[in-house]
PDB file of N, CA and C in Angstrom:
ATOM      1  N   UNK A   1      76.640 112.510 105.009  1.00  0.00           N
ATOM      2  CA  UNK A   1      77.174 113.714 105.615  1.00  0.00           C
ATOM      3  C   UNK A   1      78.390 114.157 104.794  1.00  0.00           C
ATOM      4  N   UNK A   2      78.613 115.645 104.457  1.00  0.00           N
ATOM      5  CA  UNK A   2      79.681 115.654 103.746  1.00  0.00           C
ATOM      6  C   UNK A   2      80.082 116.665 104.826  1.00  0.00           C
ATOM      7  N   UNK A   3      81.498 117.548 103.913  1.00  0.00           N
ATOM      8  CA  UNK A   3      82.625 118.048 105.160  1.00  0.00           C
ATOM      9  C   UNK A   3      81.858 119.132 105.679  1.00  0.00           C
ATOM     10  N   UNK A   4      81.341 120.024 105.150  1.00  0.00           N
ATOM     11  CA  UNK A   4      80.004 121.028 105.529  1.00  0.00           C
ATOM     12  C   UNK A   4      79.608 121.024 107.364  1.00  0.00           C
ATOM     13  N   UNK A   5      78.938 119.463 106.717  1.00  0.00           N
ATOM     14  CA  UNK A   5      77.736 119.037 107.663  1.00  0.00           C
ATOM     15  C   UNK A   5      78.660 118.388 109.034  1.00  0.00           C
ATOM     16  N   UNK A   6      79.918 117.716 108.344  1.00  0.00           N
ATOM     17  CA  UNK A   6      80.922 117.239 109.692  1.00  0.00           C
ATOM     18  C   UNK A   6      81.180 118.552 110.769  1.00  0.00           C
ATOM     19  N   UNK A   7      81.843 119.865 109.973  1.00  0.00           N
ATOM     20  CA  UNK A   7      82.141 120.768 110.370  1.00  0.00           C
ATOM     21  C   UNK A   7      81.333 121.294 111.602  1.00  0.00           C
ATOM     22  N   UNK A   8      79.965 121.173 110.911  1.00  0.00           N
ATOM     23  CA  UNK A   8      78.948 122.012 111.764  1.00  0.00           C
ATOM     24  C   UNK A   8      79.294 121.007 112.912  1.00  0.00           C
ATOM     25  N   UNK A   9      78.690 119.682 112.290  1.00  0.00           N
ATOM     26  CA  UNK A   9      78.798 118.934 114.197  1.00  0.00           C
ATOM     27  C   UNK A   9      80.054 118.819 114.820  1.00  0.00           C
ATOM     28  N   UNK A  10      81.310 118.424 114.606  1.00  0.00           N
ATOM     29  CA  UNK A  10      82.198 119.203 115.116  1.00  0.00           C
ATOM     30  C   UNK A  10      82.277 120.315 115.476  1.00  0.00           C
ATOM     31  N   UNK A  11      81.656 121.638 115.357  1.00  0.00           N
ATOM     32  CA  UNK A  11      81.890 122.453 115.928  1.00  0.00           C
ATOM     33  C   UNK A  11      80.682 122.578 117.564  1.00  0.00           C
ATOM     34  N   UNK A  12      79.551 122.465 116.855  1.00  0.00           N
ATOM     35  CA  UNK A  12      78.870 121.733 117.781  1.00  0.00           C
ATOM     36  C   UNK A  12      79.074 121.233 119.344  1.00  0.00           C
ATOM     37  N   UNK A  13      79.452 119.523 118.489  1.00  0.00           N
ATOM     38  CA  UNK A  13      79.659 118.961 120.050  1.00  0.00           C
ATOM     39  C   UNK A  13      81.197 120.052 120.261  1.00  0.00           C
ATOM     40  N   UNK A  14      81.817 120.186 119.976  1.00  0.00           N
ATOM     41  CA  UNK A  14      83.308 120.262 120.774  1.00  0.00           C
ATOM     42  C   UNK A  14      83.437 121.741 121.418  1.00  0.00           C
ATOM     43  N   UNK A  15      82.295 122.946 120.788  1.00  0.00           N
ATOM     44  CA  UNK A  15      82.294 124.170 121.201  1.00  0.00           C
ATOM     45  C   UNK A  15      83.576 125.151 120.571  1.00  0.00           C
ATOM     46  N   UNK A  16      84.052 124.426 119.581  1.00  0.00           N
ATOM     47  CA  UNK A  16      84.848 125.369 118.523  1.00  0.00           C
ATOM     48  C   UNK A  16      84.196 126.273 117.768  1.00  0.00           C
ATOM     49  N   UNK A  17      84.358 127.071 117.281  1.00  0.00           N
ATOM     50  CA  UNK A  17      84.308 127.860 115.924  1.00  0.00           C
ATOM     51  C   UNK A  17      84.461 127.055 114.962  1.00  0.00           C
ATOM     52  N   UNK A  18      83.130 127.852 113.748  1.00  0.00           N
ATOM     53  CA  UNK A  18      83.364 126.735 112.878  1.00  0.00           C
ATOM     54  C   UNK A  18      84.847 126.529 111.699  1.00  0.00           C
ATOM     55  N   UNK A  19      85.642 127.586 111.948  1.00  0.00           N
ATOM     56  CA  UNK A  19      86.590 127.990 111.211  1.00  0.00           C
ATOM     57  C   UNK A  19      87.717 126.784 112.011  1.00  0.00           C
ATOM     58  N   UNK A  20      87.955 127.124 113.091  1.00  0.00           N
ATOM     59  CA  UNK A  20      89.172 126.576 113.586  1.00  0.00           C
ATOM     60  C   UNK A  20      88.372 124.572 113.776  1.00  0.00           C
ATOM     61  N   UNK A  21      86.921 124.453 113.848  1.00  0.00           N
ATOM     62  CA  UNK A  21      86.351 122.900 113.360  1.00  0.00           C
ATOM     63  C   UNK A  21      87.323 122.461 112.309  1.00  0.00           C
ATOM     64  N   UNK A  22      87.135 123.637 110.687  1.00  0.00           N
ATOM     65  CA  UNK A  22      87.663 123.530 109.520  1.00  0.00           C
ATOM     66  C   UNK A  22      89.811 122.934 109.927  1.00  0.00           C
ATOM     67  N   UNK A  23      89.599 124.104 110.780  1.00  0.00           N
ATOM     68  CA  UNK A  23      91.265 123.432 110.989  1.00  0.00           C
ATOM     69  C   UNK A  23      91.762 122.502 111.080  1.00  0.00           C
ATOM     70  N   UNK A  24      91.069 122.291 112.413  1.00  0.00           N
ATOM     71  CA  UNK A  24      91.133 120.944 113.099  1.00  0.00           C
ATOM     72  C   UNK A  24      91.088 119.820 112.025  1.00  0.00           C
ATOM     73  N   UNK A  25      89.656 119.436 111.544  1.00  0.00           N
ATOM     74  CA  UNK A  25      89.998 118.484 110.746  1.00  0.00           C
ATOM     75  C   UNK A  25      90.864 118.363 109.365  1.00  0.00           C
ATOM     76  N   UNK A  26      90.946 119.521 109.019  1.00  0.00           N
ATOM     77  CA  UNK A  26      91.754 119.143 108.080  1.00  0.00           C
ATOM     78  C   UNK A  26      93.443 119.134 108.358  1.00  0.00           C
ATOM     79  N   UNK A  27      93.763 119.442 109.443  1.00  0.00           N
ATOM     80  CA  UNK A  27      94.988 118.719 109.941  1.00  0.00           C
ATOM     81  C   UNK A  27      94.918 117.151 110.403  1.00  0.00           C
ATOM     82  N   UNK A  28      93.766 116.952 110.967  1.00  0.00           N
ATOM     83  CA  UNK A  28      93.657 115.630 111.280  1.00  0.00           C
ATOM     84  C   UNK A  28      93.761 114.733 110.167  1.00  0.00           C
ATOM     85  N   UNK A  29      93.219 114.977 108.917  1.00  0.00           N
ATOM     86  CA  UNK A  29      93.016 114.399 107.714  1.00  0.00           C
ATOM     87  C   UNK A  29      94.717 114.596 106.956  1.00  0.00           C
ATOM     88  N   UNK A  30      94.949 115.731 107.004  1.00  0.00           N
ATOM     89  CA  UNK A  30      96.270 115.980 106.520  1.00  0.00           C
ATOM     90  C   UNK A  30      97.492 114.543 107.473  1.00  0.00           C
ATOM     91  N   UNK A  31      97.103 114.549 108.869  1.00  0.00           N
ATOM     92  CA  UNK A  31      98.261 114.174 109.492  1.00  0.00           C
ATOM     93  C   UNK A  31      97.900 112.331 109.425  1.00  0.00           C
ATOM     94  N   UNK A  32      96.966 111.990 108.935  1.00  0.00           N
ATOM     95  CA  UNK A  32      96.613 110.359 108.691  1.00  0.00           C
ATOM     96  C   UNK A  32      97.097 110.498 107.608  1.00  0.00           C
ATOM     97  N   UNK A  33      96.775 111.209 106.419  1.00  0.00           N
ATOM     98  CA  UNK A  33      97.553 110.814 105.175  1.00  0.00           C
ATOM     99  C   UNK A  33      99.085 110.753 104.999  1.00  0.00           C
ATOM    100  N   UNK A  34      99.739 111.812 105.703  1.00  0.00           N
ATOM    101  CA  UNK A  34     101.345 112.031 105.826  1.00  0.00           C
ATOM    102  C   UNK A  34     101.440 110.331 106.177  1.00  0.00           C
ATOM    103  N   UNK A  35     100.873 109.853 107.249  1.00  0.00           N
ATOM    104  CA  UNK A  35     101.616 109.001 108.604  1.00  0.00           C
ATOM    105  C   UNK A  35     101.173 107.463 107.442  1.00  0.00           C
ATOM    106  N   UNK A  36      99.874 108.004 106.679  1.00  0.00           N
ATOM    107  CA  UNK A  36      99.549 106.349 106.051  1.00  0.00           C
ATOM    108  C   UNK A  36     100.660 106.057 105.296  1.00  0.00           C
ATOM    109  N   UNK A  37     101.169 107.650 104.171  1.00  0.00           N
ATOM    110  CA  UNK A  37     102.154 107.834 103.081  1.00  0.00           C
ATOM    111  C   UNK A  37     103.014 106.476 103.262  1.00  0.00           C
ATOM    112  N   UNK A  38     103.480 107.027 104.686  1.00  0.00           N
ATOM    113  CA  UNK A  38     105.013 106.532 104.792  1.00  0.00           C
ATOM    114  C   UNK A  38     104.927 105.544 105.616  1.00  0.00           C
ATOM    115  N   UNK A  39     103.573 104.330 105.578  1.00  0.00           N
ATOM    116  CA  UNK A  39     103.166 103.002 105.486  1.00  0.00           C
ATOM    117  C   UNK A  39     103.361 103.113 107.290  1.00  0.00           C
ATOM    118  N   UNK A  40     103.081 103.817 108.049  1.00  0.00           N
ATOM    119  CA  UNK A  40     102.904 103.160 109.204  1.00  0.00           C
ATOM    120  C   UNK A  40     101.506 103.631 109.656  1.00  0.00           C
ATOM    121  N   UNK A  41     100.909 103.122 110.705  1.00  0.00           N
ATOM    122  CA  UNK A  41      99.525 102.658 110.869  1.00  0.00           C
ATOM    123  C   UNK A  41      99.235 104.340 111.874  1.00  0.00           C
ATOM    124  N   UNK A  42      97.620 104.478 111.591  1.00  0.00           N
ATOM    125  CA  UNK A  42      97.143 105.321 112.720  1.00  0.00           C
ATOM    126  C   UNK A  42      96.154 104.561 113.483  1.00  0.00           C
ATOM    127  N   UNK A  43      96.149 104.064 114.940  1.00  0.00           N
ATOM    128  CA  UNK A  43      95.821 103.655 115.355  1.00  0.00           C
ATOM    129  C   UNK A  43      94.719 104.448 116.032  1.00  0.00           C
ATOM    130  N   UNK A  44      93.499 104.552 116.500  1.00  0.00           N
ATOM    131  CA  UNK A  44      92.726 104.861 116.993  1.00  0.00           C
ATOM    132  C   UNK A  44      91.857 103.868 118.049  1.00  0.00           C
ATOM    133  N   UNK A  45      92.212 103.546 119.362  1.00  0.00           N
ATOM    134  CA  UNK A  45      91.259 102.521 120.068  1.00  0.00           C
ATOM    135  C   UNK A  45      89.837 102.897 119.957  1.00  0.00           C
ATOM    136  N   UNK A  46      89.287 101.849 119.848  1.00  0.00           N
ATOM    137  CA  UNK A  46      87.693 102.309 119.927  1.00  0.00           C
ATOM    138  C   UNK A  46      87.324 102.883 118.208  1.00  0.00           C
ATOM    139  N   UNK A  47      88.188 103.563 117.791  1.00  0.00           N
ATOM    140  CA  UNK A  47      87.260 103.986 116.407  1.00  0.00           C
ATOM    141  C   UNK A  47      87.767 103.007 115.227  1.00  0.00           C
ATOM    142  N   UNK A  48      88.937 102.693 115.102  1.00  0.00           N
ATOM    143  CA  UNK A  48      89.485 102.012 114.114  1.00  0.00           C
ATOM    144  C   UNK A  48      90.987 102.633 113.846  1.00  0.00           C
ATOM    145  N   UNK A  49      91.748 101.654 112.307  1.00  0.00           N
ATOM    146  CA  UNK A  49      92.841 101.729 112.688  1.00  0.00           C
ATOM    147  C   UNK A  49      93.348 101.844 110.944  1.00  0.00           C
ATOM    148  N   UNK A  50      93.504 103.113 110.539  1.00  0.00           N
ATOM    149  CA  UNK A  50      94.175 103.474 109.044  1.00  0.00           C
ATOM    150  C   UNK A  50      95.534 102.956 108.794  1.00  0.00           C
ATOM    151  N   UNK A  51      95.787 102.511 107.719  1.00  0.00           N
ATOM    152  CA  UNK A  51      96.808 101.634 107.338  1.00  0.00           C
ATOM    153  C   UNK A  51      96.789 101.617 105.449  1.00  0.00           C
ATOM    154  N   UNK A  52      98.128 101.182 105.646  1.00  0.00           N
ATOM    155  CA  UNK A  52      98.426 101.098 103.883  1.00  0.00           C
ATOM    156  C   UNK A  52      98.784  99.541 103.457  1.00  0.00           C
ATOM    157  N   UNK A  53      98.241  99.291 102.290  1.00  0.00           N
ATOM    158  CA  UNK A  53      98.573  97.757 102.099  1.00  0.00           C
ATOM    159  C   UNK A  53      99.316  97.852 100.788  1.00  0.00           C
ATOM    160  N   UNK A  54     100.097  96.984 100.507  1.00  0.00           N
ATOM    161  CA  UNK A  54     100.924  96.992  99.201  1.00  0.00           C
ATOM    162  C   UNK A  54      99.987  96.176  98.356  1.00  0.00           C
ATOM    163  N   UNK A  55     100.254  96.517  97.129  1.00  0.00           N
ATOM    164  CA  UNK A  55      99.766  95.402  96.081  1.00  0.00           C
ATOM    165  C   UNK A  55     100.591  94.491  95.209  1.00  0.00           C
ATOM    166  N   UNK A  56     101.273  93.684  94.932  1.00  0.00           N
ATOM    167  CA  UNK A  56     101.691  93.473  93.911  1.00  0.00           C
ATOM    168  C   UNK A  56     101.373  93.883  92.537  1.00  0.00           C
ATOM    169  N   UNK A  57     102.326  94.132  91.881  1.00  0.00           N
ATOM    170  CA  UNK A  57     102.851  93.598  89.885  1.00  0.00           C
ATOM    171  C   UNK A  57     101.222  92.430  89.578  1.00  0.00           C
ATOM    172  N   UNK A  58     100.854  93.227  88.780  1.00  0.00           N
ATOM    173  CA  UNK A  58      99.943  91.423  88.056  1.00  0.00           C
ATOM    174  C   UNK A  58      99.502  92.004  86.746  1.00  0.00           C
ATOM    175  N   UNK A  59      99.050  91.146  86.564  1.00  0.00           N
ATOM    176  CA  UNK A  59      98.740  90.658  84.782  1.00  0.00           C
ATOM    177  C   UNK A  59      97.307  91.060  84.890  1.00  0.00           C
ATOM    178  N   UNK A  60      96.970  91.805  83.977  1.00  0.00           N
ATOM    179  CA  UNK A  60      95.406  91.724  83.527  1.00  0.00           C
ATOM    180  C   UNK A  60      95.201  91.603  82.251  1.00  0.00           C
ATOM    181  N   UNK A  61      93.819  92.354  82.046  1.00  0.00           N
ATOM    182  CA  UNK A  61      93.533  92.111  80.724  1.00  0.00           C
ATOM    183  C   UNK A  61      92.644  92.951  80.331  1.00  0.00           C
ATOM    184  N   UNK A  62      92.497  93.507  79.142  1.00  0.00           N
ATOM    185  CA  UNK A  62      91.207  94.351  78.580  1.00  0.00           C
ATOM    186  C   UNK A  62      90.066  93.655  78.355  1.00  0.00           C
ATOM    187  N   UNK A  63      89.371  93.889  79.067  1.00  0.00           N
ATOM    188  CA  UNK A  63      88.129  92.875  78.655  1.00  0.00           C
ATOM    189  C   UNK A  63      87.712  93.250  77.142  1.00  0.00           C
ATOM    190  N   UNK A  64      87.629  94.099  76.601  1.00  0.00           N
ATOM    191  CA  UNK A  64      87.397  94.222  75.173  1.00  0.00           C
ATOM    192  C   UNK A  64      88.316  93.626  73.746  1.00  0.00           C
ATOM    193  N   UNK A  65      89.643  93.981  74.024  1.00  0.00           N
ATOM    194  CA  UNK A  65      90.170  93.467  73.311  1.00  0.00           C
ATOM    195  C   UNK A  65      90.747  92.210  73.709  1.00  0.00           C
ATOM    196  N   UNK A  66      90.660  92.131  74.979  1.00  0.00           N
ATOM    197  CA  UNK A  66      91.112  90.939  75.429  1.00  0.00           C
ATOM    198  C   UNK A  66      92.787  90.354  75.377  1.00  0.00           C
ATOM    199  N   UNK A  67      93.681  92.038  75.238  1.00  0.00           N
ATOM    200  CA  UNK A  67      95.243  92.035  74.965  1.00  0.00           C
ATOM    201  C   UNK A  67      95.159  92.006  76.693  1.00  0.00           C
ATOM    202  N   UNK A  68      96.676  91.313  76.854  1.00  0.00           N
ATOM    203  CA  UNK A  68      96.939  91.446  78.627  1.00  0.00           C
ATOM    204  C   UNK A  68      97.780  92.887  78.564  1.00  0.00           C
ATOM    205  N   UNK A  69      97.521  92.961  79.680  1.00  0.00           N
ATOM    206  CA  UNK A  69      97.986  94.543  80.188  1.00  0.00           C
ATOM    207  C   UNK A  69      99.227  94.199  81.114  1.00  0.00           C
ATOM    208  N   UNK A  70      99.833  94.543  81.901  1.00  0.00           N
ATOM    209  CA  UNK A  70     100.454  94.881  83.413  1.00  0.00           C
ATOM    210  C   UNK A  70      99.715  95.767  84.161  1.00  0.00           C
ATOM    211  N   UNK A  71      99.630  95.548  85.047  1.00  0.00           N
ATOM    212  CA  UNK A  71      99.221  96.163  86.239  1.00  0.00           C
ATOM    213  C   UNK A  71     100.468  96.357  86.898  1.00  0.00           C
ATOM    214  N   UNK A  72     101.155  97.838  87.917  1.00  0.00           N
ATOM    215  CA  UNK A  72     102.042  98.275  88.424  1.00  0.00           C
ATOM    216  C   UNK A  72     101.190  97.901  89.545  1.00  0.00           C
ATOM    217  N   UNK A  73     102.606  97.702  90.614  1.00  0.00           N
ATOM    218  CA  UNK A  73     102.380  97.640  92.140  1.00  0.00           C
ATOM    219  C   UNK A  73     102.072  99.039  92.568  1.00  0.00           C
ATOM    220  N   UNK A  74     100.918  98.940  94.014  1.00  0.00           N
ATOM    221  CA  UNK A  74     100.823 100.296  94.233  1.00  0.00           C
ATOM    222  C   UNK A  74     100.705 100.066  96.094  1.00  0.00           C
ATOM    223  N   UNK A  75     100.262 101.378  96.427  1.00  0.00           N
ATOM    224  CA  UNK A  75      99.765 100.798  97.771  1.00  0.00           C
ATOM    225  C   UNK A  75      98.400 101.816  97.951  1.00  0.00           C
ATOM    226  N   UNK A  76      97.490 101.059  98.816  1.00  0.00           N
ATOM    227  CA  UNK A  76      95.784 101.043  98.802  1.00  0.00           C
ATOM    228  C   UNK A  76      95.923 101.498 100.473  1.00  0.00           C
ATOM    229  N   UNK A  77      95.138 102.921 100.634  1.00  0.00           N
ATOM    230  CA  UNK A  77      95.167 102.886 101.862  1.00  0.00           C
ATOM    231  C   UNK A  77      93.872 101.890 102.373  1.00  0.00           C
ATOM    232  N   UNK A  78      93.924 101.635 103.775  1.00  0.00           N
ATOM    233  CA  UNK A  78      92.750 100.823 104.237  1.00  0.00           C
ATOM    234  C   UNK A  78      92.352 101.487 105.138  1.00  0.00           C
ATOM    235  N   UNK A  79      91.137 101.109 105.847  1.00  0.00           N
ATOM    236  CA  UNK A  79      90.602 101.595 107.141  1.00  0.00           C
ATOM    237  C   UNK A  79      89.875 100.025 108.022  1.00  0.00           C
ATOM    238  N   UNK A  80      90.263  99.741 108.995  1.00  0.00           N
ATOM    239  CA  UNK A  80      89.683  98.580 109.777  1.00  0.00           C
ATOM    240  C   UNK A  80      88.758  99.426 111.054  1.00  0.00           C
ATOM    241  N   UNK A  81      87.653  98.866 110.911  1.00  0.00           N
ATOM    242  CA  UNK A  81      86.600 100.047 112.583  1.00  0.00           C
ATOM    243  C   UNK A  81      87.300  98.704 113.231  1.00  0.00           C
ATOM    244  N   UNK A  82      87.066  99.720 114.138  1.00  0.00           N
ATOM    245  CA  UNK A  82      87.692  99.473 116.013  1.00  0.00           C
ATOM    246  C   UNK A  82      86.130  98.375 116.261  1.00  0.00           C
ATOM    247  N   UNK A  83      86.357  97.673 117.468  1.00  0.00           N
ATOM    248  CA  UNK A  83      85.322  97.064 118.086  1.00  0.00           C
ATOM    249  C   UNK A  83      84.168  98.371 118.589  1.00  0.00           C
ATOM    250  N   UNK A  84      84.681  99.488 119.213  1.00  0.00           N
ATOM    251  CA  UNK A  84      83.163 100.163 120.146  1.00  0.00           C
ATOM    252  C   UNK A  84      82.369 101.008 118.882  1.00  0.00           C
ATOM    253  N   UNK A  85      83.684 100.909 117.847  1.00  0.00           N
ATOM    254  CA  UNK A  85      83.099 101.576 116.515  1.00  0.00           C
ATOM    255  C   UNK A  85      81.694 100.636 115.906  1.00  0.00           C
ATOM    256  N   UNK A  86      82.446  99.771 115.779  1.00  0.00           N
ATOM    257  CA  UNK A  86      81.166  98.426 115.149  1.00  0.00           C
ATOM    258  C   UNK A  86      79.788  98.409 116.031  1.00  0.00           C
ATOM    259  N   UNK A  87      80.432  98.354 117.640  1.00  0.00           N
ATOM    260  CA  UNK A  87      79.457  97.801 118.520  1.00  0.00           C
ATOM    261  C   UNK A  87      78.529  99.372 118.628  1.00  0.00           C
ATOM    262  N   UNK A  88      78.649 100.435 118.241  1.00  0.00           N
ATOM    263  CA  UNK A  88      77.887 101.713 118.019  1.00  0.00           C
ATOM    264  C   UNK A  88      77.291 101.766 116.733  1.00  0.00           C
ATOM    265  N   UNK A  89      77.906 100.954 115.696  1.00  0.00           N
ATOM    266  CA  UNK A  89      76.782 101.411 114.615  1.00  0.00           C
ATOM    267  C   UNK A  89      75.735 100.330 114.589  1.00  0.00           C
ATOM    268  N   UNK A  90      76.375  98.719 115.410  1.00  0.00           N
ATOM    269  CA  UNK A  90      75.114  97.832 115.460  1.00  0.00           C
ATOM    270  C   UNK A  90      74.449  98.272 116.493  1.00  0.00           C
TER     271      UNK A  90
END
């Protein structure tokens, strides 16, 4: 499903327009990324729970030339599903 096809069913089930669907989620999407940014969690019961994880500094390597590199610390957003999330797609 891409954002298109979300849109439509969002507008759908919820009885929006598909314009203000478009809104909607993309504030929703806008307001998880702000809240992940600045490393605190969006919690959602039942669907799951967006979060940011740090990485450390590490050492790699080019596999070709086989010179070590650095790797910079970063942070990785995550997503964990909720239990009724899991227990709906099994």
């Amino acid at each position: 499903m891409n954002k298109n096809e979300l849109v439509a069913k969002m507008s759908e089930l919820s009885g929006l327009t598909k314009v203000d669907s478009v809104k909607a989620l993309d504030a929703f999407i806008k307001a998880v990324m702000d809240t992940v940014k600045s490393k605190e969690q969006v919690l959602l019961v039942g669907f799951g729970t967006f979060y940011s994880l740090e990485r450390k500094a590490s050492e790699g390597f080019n596999p070709r030339t086989r010179a070590k590199i650095k790797i910079a610390a970063s942070n990785r957003p995550k997503f964990r599903a909720g239990k009724q999330f899991i227990d709906t797609v099994n």
